[in-house]
C-alpha atoms as a PDB file:
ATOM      1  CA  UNK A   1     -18.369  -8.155 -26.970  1.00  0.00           C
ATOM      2  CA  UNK A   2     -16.997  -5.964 -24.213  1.00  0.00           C
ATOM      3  CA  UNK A   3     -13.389  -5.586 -24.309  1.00  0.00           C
ATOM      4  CA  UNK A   4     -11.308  -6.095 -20.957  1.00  0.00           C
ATOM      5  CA  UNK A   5     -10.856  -3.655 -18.468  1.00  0.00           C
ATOM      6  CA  UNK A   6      -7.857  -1.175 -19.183  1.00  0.00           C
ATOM      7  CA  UNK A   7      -5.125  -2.163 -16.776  1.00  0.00           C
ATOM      8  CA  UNK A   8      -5.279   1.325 -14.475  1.00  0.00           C
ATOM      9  CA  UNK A   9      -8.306  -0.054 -13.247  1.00  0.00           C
ATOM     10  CA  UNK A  10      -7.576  -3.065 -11.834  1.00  0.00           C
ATOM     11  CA  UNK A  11      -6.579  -1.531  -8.476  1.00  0.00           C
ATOM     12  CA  UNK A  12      -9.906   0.090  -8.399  1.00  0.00           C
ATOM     13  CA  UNK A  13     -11.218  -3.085  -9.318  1.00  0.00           C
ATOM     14  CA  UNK A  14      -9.193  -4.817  -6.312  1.00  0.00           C
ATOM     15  CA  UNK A  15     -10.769  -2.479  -3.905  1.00  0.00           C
ATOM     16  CA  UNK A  16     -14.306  -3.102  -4.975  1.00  0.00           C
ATOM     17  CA  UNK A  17     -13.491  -6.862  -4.623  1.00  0.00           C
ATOM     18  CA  UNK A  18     -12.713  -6.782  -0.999  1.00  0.00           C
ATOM     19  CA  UNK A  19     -15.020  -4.307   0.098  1.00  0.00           C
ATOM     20  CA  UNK A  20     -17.637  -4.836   2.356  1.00  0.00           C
ATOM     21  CA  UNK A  21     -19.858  -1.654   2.790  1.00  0.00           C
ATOM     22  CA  UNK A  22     -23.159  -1.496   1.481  1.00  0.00           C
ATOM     23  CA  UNK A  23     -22.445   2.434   0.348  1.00  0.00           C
ATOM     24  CA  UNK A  24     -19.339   3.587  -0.684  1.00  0.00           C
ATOM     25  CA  UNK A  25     -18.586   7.591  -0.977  1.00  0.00           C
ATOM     26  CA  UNK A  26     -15.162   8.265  -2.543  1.00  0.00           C
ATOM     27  CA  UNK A  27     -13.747  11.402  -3.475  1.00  0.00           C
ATOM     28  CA  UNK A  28     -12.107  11.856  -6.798  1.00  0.00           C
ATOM     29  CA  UNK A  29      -8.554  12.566  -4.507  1.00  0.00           C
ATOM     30  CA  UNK A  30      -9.363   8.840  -3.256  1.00  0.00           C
ATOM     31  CA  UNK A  31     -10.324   6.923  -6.644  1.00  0.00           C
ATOM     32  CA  UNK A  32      -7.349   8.158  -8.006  1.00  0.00           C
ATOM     33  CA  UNK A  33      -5.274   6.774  -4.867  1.00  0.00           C
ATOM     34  CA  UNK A  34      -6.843   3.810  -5.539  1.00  0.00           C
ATOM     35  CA  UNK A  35      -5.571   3.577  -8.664  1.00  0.00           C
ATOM     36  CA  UNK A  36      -2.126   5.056  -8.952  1.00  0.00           C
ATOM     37  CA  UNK A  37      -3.439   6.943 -12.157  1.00  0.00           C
ATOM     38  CA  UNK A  38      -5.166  10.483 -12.501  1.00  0.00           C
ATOM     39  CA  UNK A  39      -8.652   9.737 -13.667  1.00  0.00           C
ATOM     40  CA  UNK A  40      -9.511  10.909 -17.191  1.00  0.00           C
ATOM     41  CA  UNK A  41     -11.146  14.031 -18.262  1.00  0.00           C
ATOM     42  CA  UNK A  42     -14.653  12.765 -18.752  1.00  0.00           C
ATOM     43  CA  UNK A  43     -14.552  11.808 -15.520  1.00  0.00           C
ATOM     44  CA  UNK A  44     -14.469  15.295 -14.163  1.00  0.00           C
ATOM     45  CA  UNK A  45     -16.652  17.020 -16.277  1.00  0.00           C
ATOM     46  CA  UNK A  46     -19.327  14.243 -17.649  1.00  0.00           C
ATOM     47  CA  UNK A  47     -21.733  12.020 -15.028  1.00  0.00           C
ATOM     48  CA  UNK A  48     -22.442   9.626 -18.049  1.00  0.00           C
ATOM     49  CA  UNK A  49     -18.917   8.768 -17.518  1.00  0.00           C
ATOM     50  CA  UNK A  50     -19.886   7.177 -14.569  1.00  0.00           C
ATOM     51  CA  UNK A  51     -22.999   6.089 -15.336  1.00  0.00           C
ATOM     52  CA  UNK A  52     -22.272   4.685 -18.259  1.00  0.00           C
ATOM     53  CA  UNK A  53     -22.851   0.044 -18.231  1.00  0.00           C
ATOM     54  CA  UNK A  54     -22.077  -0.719 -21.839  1.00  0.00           C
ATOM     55  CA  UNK A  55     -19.034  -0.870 -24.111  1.00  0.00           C
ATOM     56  CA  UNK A  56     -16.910   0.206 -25.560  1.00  0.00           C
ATOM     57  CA  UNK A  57     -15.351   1.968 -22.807  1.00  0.00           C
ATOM     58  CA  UNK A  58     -14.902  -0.547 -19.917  1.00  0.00           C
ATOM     59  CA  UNK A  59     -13.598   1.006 -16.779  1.00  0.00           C
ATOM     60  CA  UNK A  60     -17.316   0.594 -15.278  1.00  0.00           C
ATOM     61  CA  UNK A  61     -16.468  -3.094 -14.551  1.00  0.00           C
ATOM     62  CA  UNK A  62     -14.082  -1.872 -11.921  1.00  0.00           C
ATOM     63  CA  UNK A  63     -17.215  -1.856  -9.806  1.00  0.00           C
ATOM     64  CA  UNK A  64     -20.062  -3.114 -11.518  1.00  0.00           C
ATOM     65  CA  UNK A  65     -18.181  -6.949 -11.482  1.00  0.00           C
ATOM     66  CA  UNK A  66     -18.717  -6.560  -7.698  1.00  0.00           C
ATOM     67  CA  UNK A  67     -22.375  -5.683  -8.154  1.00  0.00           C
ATOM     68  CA  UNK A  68     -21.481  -1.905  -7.261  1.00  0.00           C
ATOM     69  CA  UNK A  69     -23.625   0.741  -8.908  1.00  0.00           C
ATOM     70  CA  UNK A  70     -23.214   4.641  -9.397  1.00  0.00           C
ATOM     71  CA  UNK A  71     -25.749   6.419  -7.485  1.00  0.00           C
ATOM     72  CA  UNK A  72     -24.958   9.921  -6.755  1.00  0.00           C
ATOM     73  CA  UNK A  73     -21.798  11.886  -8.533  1.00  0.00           C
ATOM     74  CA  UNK A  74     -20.757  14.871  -7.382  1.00  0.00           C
ATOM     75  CA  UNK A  75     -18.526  16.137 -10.535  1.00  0.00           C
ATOM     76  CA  UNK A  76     -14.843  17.054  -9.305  1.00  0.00           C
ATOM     77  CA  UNK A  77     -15.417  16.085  -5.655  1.00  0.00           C
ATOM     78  CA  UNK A  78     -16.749  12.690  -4.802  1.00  0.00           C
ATOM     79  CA  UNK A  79     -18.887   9.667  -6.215  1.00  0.00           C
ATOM     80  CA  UNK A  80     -21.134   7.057  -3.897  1.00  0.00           C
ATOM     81  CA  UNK A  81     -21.835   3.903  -5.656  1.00  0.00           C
ATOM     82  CA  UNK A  82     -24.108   0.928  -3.774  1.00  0.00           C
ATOM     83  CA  UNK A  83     -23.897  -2.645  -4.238  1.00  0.00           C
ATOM     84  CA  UNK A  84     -26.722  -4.320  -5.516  1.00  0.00           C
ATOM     85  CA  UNK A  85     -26.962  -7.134  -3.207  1.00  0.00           C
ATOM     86  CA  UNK A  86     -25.578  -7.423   0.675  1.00  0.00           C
ATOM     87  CA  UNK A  87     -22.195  -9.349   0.816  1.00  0.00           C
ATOM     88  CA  UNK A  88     -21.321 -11.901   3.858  1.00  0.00           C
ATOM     89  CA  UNK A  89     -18.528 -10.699   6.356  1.00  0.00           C
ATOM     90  CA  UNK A  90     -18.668 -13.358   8.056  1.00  0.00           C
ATOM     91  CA  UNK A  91     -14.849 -14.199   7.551  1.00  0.00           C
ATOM     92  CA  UNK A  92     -14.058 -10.789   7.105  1.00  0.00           C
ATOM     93  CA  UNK A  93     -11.703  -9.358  10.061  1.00  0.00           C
ATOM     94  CA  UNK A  94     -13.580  -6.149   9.907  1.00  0.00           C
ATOM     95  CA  UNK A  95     -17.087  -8.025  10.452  1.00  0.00           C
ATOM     96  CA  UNK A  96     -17.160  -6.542  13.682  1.00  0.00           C
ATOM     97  CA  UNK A  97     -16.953  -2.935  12.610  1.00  0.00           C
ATOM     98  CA  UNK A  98     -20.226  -0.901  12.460  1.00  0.00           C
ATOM     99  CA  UNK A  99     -18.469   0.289   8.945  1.00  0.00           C
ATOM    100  CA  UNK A 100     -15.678  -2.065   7.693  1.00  0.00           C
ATOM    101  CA  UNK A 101     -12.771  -0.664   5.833  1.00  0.00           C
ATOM    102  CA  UNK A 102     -11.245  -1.712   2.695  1.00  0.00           C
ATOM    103  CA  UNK A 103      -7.811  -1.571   1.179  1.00  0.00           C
ATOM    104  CA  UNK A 104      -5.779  -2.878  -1.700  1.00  0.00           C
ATOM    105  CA  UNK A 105      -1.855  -2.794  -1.894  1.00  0.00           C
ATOM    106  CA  UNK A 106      -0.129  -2.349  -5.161  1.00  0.00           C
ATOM    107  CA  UNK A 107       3.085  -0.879  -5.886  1.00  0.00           C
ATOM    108  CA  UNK A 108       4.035   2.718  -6.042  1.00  0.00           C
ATOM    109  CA  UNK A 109       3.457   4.689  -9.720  1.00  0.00           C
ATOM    110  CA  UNK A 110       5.340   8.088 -10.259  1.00  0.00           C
ATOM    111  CA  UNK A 111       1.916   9.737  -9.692  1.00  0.00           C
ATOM    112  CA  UNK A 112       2.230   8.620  -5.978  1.00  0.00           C
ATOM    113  CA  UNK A 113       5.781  10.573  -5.455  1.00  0.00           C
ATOM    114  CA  UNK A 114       4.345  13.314  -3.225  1.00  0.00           C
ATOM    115  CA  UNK A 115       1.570  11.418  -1.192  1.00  0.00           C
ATOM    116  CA  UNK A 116       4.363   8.965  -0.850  1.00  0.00           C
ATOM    117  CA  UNK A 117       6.551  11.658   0.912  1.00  0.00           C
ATOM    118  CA  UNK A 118       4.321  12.788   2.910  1.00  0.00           C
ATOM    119  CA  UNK A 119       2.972   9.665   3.975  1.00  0.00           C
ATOM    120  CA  UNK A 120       6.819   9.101   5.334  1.00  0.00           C
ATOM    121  CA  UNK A 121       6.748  12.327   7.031  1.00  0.00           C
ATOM    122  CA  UNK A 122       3.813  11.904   8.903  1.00  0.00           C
ATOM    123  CA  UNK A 123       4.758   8.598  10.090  1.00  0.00           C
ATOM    124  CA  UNK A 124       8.163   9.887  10.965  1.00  0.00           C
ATOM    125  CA  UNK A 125       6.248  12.282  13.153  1.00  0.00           C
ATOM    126  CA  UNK A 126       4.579   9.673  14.923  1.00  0.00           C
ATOM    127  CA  UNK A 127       7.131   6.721  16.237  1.00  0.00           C
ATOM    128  CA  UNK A 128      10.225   6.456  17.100  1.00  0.00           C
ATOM    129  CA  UNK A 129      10.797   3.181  15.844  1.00  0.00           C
ATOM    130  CA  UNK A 130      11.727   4.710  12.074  1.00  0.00           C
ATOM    131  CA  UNK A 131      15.302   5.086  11.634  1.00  0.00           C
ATOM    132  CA  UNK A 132      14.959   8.799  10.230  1.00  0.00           C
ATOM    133  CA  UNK A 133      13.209  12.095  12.249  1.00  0.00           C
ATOM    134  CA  UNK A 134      10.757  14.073  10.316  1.00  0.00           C
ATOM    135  CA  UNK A 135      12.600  16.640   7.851  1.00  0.00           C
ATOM    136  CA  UNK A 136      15.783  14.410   7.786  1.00  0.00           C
ATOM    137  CA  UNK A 137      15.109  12.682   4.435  1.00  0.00           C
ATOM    138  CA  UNK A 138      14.774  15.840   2.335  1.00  0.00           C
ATOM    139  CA  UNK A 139      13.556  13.880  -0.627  1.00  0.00           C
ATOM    140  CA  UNK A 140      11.988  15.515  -3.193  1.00  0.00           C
ATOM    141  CA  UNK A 141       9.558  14.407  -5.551  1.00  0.00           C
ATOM    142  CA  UNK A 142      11.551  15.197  -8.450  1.00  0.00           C
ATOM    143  CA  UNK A 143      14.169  13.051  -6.997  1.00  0.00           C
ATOM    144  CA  UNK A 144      11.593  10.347  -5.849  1.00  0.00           C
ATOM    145  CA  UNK A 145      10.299  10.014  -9.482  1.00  0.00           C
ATOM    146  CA  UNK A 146      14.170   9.320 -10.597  1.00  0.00           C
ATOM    147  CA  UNK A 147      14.476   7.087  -7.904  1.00  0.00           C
ATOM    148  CA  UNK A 148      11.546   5.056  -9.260  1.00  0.00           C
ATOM    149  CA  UNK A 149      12.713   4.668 -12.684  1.00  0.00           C
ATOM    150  CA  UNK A 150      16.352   3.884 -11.726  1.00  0.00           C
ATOM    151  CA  UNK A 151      14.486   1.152  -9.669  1.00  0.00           C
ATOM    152  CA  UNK A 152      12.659   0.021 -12.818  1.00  0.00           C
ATOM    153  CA  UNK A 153      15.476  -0.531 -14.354  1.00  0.00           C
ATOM    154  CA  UNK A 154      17.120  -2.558 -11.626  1.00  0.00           C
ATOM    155  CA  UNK A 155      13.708  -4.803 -11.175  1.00  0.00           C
ATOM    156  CA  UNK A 156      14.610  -5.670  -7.526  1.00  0.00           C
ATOM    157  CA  UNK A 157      13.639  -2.474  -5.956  1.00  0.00           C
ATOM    158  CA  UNK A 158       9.923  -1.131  -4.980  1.00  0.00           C
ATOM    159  CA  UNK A 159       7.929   0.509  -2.968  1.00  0.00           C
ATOM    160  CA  UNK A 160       4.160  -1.426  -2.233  1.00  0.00           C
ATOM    161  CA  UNK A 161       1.534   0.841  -0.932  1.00  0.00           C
ATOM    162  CA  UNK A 162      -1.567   0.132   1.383  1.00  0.00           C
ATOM    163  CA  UNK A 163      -4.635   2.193   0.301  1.00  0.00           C
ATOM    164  CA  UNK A 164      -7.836   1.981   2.705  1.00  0.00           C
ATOM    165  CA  UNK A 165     -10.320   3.611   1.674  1.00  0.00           C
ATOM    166  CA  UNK A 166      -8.643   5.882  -1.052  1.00  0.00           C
ATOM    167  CA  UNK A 167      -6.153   7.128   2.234  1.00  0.00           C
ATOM    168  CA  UNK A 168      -2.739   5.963   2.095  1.00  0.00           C
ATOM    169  CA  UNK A 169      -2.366   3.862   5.292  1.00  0.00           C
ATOM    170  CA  UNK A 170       1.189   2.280   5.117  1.00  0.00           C
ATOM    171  CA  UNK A 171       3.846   1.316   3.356  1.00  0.00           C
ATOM    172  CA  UNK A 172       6.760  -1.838   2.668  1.00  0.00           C
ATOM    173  CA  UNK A 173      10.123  -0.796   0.916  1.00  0.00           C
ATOM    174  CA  UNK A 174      12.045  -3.577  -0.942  1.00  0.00           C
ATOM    175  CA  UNK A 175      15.712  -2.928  -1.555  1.00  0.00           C
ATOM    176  CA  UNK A 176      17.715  -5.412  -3.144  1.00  0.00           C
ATOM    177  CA  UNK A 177      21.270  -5.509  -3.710  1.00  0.00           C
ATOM    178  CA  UNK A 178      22.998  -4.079  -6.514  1.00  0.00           C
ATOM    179  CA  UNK A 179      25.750  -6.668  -6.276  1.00  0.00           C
ATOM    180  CA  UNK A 180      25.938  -9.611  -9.006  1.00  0.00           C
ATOM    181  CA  UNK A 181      26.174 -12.440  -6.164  1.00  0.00           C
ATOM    182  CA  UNK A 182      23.848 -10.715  -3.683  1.00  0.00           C
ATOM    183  CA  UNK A 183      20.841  -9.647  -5.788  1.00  0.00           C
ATOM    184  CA  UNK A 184      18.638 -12.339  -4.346  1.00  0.00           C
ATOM    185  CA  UNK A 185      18.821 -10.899  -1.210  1.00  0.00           C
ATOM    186  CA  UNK A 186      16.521  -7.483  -0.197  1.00  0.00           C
ATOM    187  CA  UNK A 187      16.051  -5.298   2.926  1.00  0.00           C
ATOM    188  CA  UNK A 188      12.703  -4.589   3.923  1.00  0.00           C
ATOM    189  CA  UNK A 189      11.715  -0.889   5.522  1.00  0.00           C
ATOM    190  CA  UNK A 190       7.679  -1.567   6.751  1.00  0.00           C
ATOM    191  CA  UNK A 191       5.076   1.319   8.124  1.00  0.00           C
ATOM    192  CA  UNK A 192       1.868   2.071   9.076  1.00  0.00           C
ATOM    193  CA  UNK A 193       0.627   4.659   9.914  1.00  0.00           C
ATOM    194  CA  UNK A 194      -0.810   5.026  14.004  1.00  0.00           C
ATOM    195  CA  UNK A 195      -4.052   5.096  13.832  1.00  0.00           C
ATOM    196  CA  UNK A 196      -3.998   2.218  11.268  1.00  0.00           C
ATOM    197  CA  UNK A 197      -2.576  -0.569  13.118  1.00  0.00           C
ATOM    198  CA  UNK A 198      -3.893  -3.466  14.965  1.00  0.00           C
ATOM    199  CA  UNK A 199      -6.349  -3.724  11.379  1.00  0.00           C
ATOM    200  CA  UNK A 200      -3.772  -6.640   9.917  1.00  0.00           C
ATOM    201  CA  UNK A 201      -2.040  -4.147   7.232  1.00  0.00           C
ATOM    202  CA  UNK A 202       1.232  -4.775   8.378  1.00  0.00           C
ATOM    203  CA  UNK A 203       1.123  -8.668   8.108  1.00  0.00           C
ATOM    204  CA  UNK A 204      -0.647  -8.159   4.735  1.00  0.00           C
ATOM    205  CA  UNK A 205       2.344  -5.661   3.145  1.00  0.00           C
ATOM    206  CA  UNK A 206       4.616  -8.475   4.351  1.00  0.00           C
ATOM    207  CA  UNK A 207       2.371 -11.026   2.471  1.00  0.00           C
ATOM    208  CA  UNK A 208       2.780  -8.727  -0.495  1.00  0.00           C
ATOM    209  CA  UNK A 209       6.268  -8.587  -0.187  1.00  0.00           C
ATOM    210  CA  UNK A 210       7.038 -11.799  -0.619  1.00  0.00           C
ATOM    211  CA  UNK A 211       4.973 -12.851  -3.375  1.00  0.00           C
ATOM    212  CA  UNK A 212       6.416  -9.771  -4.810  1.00  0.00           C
ATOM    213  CA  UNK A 213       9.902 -10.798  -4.115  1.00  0.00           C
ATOM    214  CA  UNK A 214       9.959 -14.442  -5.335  1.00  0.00           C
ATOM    215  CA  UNK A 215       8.027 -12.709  -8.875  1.00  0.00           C
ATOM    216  CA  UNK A 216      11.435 -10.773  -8.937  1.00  0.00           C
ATOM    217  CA  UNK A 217      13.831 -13.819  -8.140  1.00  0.00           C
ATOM    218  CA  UNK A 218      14.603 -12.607  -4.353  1.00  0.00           C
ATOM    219  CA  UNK A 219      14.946 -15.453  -1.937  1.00  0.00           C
ATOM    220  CA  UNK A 220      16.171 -14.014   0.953  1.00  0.00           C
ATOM    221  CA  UNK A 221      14.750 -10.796   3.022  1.00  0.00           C
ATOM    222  CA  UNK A 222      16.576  -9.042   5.860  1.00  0.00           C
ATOM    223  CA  UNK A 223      14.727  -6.564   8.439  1.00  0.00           C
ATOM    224  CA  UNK A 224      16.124  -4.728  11.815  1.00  0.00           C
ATOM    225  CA  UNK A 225      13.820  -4.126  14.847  1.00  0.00           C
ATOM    226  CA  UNK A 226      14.731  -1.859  17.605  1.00  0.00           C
ATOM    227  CA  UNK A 227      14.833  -4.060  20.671  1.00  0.00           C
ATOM    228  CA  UNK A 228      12.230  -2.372  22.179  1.00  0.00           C
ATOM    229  CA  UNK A 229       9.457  -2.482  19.392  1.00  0.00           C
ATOM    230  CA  UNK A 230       7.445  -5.406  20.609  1.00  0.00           C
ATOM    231  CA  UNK A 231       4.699  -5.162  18.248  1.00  0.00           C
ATOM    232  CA  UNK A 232       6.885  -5.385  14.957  1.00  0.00           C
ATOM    233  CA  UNK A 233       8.709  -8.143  17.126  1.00  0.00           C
ATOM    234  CA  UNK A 234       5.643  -9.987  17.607  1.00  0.00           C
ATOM    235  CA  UNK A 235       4.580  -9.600  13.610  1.00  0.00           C
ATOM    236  CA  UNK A 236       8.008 -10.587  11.970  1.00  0.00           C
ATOM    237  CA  UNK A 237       8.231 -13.550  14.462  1.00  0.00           C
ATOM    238  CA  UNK A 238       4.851 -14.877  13.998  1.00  0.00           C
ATOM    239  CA  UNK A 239       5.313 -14.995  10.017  1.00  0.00           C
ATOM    240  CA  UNK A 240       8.768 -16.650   9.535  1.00  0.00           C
ATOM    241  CA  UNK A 241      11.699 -14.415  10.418  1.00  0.00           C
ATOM    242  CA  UNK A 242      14.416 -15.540  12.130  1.00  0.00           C
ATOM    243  CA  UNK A 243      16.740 -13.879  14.471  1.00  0.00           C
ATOM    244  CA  UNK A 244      20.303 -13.653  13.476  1.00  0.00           C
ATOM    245  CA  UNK A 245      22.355 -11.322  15.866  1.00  0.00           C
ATOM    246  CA  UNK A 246      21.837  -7.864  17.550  1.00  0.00           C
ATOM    247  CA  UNK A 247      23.581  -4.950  17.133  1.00  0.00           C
ATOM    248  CA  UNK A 248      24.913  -3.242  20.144  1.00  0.00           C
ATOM    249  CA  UNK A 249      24.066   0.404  20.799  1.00  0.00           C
ATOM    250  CA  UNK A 250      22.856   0.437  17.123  1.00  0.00           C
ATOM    251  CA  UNK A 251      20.686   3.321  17.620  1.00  0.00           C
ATOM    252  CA  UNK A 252      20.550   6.287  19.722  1.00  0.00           C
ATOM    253  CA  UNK A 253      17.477   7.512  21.354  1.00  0.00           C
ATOM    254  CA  UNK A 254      16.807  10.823  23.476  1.00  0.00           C
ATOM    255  CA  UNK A 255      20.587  10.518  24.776  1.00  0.00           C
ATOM    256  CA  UNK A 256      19.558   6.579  25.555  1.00  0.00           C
ATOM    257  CA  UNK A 257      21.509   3.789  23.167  1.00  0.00           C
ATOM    258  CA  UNK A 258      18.993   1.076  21.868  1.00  0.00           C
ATOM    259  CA  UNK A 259      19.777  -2.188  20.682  1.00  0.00           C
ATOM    260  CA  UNK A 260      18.964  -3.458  17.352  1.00  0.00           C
ATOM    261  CA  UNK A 261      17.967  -7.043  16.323  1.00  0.00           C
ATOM    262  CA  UNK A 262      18.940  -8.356  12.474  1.00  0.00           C
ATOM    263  CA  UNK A 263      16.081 -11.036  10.948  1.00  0.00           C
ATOM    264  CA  UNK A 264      16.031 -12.520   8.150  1.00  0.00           C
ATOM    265  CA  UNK A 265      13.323 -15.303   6.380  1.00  0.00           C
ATOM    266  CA  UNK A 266      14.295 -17.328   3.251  1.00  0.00           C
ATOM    267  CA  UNK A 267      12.042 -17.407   0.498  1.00  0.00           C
END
C-alpha cells in the first residue's frame, strides 16, 4: 500500500491542485519555492526520481493526484510535467488568460529567509505605500532565521507567502502582541508585488490570514492605510475592516505629510 505523501510536499501538491495549464515547466529554483524545502539529492542527479509512479517513495503524488505527468527533466535546471486530461476553468479567475497562473500560499520556512528579503526590497523599491525605503530594514538573514524561531516559540507571529508559479509574488505579516491581555489581537503588514496585482492575491493572503489567525486563537486584526492608497482602501473595505480613526500627519512623503487611517475586523 503506498504510504502518504511526506509533508514537504504538500505545498507542491497545493500548486498542482489549483493549476490550470495543460504544460507546466518549472525550474528546480521554483519547485523548491513551491515547497519551502530544498529538494533532495536524487532529485538533482537521477531522472528516475522523477519518473518514478510506485512506492515506496511517494513525493510523485504531489502531481500525479492531479493527473500531472513527468515529461521532459532537465537535471539541475528545470522539469515540464503535462496533465493527462484538460481541466475546466470555467470558474477559474484566470480563465481568460491565454496561460493562467497558479499560486499557493503557505507560511514562511527558514529556507525562505533570503528570497524573503529580497522580495521586501524589491517591493520597497516599487511603492510608496510601504512604511520603510529600500535599504532601511537592514535585516539579515541570519537575523531573519532567529526572528522565525523566536516567532515559533511565541505561536502568534508569521509570515504567509504567495508563490505563483515557483516566483514569490507577495506577502502578509502577522504580528501579535506579546502582552498577556492583548495576545488575541495582531497587526497585519500585506504586499504584492507590482506587476502582480489586480490577479486577487491580495484578497487571498487576507483570506489566509484569518483562517490562520483564528487556528492561533487571534480574534482581532489591526491594519493602517495611507489615506491616499485607494486600492488597499478598496480591498480591506470590501472584506470586513472597519475604520476606527486617522492619524494626522502620520507619515511623511517627499516633504508632503500624509494621513493615515487605523482598521480593524474582529474575528
Amino acid at each position: 500500500m503506498t504510504k502518504k505523501m511526506e509533508k514537504k510536499y504538500i505545498p507542491l501538491a497545493n500548486y498542482f491542485e489549483v493549476a490550470l495549464q495543460q504544460e507546466i515547466t518549472l525550474s528546480f529554483s521554483e519547485l523548491e519555492n513551491i515547497m519551502g524545502q530544498a529538494l533532495p539529492n536524487a532529485a538533482y542527479l537521477n531522472k528516475s526520481w522523477w519518473k518514478k509512479t510506485k512506492p515506496p517513495l511517494s513525493h510523485y503524488l504531489s502531481w500525479t493526484n492531479a493527473d500531472y505527468y513527468v515529461i521532459d527533466v532537465k537535471l539541475g535546471t528545470s522539469v515540464t510535467f503535462s496533465r493527462t486530461q484538460t481541466k475546466s476553468i470555467e470558474n477559474s479567475p484566470s480563465k481568460n488568460e491565454e496561460n493562467p497562473s497558479a499560486y499557493i500560499i503557505r507560511g514562511i520556512e527558514a529556507s525562505d529567509a533570503r528570497s524573503f528579503i529580497l522580495l521586501q526590497e524589491e517591493i520597497f523599491q516599487q511603492t510608496d505605500f510601504m512604511y520603510n525605503v529600500q535599504n532601511e530594514l537592514d535585516l539579515t538573514v541570519q537575523q531573519l532565521r532567529k526572528n522565525l524561531t523566536y516567532w515559533k516559540q511565541l505561536k502568534n507571529r508569521t509570515v504567509l507567502l504567495c508563490v505563483l508559479n515557483g516566483i514569490f509574488a507577495g506577502y502578509a505579516v502577522v504580528h501579535g502582541y506579546k502582552q498577556l491581555k492583548a495576545r488575541h489581537v495582531a497587526s497585519v503588514h500585506l504586499a504584492v508585488k507590482e506587476e502582480y496585482q489586480q490577479k486577487g492575491i491580495g484578497s487571498a493572503l487576507m483570506k489566509a490570514v484569518e483562517s490562520w489567525s483564528k487556528q492561533h486563537d487571534i480574534s482581532r486584526l489591526e491594519l493602517s492605510v495611507m489615506e491616499h492608497n485607494n486600492v488597499a482602501l478598496h480591498l480591506f473595505s470590501k472584506i470586513g475592516f472597519k475604520q476606527e480613526g486617522i492619524r494626522q500627519n502620520a507619515i511623511k512623503l517627499n516633504d508632503t505629510y500624509v494621513n493615515e487611517y487605523s482598521f480593524s475586523k474582529i474575528l
